[in-house]
N, C-alpha and C. Protein backbone atom coordinates (compact mmCIF):
# COMPACT_ATOMS: atom_id res chain seq x y z
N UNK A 1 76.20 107.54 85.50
CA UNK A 1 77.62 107.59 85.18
C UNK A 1 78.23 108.86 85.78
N UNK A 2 79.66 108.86 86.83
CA UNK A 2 79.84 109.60 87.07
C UNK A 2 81.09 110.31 86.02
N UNK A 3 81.09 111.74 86.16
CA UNK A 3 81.86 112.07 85.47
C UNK A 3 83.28 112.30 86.02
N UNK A 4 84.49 112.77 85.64
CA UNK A 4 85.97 112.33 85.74
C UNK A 4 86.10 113.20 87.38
N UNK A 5 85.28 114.68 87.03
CA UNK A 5 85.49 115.26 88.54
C UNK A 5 84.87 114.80 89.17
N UNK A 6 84.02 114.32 89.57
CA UNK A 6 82.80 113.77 90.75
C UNK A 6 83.56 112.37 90.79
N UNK A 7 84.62 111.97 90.50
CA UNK A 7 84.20 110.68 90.48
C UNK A 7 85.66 110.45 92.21
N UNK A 8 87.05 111.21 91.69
CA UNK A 8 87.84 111.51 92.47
C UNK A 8 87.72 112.76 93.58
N UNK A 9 86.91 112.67 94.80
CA UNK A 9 86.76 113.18 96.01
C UNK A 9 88.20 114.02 96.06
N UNK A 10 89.18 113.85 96.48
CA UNK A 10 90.87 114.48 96.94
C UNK A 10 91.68 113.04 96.86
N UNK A 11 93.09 113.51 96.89
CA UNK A 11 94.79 113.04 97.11
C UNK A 11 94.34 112.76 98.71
N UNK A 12 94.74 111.41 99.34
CA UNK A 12 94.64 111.25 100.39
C UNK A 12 96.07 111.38 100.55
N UNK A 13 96.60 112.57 101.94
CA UNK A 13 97.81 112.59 102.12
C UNK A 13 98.61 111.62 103.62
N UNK A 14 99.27 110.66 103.28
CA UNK A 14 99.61 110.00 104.87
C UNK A 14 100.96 109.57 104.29
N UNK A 15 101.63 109.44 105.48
CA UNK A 15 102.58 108.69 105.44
C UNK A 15 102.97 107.34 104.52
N UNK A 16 101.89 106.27 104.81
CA UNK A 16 101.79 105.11 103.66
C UNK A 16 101.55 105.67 102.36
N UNK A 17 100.94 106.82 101.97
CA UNK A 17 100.53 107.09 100.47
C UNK A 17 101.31 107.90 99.90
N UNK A 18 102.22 108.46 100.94
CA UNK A 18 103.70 108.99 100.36
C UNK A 18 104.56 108.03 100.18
N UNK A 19 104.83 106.71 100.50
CA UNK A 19 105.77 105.91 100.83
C UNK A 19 105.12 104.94 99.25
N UNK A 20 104.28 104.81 99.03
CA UNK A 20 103.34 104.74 97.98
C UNK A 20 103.47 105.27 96.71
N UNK A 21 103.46 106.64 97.05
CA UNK A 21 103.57 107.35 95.79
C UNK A 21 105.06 107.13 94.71
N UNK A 22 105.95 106.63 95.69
CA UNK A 22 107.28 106.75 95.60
C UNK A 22 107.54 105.56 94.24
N UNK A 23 106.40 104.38 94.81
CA UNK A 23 106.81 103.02 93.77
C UNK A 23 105.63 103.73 92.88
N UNK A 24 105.23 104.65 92.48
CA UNK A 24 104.21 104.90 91.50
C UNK A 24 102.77 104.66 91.71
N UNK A 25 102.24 104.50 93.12
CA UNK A 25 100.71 104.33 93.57
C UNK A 25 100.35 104.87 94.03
N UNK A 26 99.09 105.62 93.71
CA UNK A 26 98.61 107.05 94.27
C UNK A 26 97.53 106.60 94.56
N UNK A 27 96.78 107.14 96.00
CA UNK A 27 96.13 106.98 96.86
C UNK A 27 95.04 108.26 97.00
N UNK A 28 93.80 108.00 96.17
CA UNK A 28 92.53 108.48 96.38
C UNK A 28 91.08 108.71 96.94
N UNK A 29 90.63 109.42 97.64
CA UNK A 29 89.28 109.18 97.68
C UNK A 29 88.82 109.47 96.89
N UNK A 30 87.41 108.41 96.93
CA UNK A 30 86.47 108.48 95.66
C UNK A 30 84.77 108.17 96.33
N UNK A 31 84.18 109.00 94.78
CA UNK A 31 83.55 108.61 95.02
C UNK A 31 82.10 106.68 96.08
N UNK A 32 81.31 107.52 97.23
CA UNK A 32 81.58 105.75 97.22
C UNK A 32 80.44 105.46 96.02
N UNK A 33 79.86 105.68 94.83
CA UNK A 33 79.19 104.52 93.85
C UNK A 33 80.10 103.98 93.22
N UNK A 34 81.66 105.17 93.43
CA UNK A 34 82.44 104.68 91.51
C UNK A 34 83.02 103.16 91.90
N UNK A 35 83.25 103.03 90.07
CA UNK A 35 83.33 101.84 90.28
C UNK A 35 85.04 101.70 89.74
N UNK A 36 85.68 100.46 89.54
CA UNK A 36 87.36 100.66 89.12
C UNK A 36 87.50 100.96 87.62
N UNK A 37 86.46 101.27 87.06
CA UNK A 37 86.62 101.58 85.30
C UNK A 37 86.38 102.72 85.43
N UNK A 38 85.53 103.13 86.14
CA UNK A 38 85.53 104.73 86.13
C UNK A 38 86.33 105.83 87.03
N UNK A 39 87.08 104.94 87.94
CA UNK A 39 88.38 105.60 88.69
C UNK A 39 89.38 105.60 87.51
N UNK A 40 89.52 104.94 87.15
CA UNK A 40 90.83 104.48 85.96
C UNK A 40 90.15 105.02 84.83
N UNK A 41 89.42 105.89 84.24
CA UNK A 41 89.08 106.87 83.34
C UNK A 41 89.31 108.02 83.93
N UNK A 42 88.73 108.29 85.06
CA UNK A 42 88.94 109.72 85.61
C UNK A 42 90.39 110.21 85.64
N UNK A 43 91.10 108.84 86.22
CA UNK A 43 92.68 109.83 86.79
C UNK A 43 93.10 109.81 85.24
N UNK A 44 92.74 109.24 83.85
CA UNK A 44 93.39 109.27 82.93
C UNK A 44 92.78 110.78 82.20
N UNK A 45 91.57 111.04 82.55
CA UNK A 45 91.00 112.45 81.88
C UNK A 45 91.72 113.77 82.93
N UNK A 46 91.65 113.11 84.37
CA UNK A 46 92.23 114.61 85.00
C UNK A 46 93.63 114.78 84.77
N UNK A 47 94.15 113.91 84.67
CA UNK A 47 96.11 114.14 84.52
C UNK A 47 96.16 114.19 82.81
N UNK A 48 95.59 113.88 82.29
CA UNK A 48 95.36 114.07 80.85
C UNK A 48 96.50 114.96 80.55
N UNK A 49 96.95 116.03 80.84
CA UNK A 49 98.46 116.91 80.26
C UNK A 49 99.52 115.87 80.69
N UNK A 50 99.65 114.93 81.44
CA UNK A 50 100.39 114.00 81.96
C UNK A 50 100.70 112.86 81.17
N UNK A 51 99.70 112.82 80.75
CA UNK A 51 99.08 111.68 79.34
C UNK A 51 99.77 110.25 80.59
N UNK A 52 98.99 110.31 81.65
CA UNK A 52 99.76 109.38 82.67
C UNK A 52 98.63 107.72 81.76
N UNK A 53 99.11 106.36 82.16
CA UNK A 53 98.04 105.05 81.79
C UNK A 53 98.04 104.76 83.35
N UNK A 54 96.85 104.22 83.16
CA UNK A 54 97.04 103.48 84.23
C UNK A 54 96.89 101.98 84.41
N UNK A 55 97.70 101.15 85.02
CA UNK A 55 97.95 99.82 85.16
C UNK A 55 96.84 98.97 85.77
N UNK A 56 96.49 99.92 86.98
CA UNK A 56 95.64 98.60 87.54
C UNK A 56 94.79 99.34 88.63
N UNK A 57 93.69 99.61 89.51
CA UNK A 57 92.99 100.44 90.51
C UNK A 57 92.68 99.22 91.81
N UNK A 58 93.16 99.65 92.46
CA UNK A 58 92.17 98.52 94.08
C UNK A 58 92.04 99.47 95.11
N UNK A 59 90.39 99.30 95.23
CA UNK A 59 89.30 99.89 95.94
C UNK A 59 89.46 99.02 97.34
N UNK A 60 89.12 100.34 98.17
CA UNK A 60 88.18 99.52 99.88
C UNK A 60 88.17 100.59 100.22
N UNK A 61 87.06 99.73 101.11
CA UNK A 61 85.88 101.08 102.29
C UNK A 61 86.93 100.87 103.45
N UNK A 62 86.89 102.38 103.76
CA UNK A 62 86.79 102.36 105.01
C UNK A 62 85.93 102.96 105.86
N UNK A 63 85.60 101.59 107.39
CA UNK A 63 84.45 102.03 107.84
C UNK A 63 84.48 103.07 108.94
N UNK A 64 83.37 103.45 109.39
CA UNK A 64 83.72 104.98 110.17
C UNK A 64 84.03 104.05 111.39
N UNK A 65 85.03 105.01 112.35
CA UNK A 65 84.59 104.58 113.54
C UNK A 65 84.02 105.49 114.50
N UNK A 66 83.63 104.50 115.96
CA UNK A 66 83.05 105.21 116.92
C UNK A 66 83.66 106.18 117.89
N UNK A 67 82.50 107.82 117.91
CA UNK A 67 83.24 108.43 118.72
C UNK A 67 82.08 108.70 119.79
N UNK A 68 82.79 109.09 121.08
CA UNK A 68 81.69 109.66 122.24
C UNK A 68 82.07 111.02 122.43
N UNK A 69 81.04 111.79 122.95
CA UNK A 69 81.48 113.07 123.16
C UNK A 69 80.59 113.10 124.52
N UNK A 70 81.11 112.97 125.69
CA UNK A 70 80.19 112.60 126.80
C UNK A 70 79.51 111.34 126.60
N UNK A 71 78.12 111.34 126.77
CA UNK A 71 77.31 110.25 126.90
C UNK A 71 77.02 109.84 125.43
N UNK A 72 76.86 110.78 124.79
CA UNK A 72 76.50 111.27 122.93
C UNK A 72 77.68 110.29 122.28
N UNK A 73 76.90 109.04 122.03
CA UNK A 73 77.88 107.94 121.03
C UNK A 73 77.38 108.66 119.28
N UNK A 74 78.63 108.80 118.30
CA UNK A 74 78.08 108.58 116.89
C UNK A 74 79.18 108.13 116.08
N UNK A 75 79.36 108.35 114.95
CA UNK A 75 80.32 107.96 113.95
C UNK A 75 80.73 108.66 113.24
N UNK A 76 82.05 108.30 113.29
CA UNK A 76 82.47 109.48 111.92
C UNK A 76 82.15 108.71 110.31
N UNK A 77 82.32 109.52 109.77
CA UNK A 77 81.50 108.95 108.01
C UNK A 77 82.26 107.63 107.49
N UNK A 78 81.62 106.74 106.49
CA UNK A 78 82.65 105.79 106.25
C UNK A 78 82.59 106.20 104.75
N UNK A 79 84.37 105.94 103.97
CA UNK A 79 84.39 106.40 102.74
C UNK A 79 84.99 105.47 102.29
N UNK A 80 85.40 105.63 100.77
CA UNK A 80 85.63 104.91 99.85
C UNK A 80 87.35 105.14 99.41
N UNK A 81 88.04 104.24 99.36
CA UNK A 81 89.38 104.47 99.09
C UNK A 81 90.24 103.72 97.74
N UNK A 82 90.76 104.81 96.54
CA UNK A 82 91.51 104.03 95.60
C UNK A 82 93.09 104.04 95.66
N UNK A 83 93.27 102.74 95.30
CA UNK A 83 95.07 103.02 95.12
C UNK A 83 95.25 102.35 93.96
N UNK A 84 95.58 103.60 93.28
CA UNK A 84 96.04 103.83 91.25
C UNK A 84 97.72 103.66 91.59
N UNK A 85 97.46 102.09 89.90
CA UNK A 85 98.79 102.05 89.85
C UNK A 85 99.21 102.73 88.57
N UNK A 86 100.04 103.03 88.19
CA UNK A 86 100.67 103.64 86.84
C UNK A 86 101.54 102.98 86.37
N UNK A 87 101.48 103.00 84.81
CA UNK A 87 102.24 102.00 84.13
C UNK A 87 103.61 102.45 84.44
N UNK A 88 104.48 101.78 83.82
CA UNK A 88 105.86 102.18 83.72
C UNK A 88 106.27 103.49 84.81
N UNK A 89 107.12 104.10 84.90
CA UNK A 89 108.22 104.72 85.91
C UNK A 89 107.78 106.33 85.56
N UNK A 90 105.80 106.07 85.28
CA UNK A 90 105.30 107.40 85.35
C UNK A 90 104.79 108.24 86.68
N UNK A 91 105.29 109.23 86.99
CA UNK A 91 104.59 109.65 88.28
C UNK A 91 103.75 111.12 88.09
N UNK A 92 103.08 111.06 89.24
CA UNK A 92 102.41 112.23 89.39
C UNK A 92 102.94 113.20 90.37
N UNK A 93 103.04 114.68 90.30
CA UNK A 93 103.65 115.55 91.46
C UNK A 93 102.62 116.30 92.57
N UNK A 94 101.80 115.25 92.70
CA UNK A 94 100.68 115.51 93.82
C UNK A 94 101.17 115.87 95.25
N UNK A 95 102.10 115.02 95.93
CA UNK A 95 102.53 114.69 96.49
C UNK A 95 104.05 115.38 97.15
N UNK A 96 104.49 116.41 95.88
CA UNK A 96 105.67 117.15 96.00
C UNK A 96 105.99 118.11 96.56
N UNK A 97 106.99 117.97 97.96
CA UNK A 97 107.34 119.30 98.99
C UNK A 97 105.84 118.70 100.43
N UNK A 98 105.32 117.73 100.08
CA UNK A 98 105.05 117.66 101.63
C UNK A 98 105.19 116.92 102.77
């Protein structure tokens, strides 16, 4: 069982997950074992002063892709990606001033 910090890697920051954040869906890496009960415990123990709920979590990998550096083929890492929804017209200020 992972616990609430191990379980959320960082705030993935992009364009879509700002555009995202806006309707209330925040965009995480995570751990890759966790699973969507234990993403949706974590963001409720780390925002906990927020007393944020959360509505609903959907997971996907993304896979690495290929790079060459000369002849030298390898990959960059493949990780695990959540997008947390929040109930009602609650937000988080992860995302604020960038």
């Amino acid at each position: 069982m992972l616990d609430s910090y191990s379980a959320i890697v960082r705030p993935v920051v992009s364009e879509k997950s700002t555009v995202l954040g806006e309707r209330g869906k925040y965009v995480f890496e995570v751990a890759p074992n966790a699973n969507k009960i234990q993403i949706k415990a974590a963001v409720e123990a780390v925002f906990a002063n927020k007393k944020v709920q959360v509505a609903s979590v959907n997971i996907l990998r993304v896979t690495g892709k290929v790079r060459r550096r000369g002849r030298t083929s390898g990959m960059t890492r493949s990780w695990k990606k959540a997008v947390v929804t929040l109930k009602g017209d609650q937000r988080l200020d992860l995302f604020e001033g960038v």
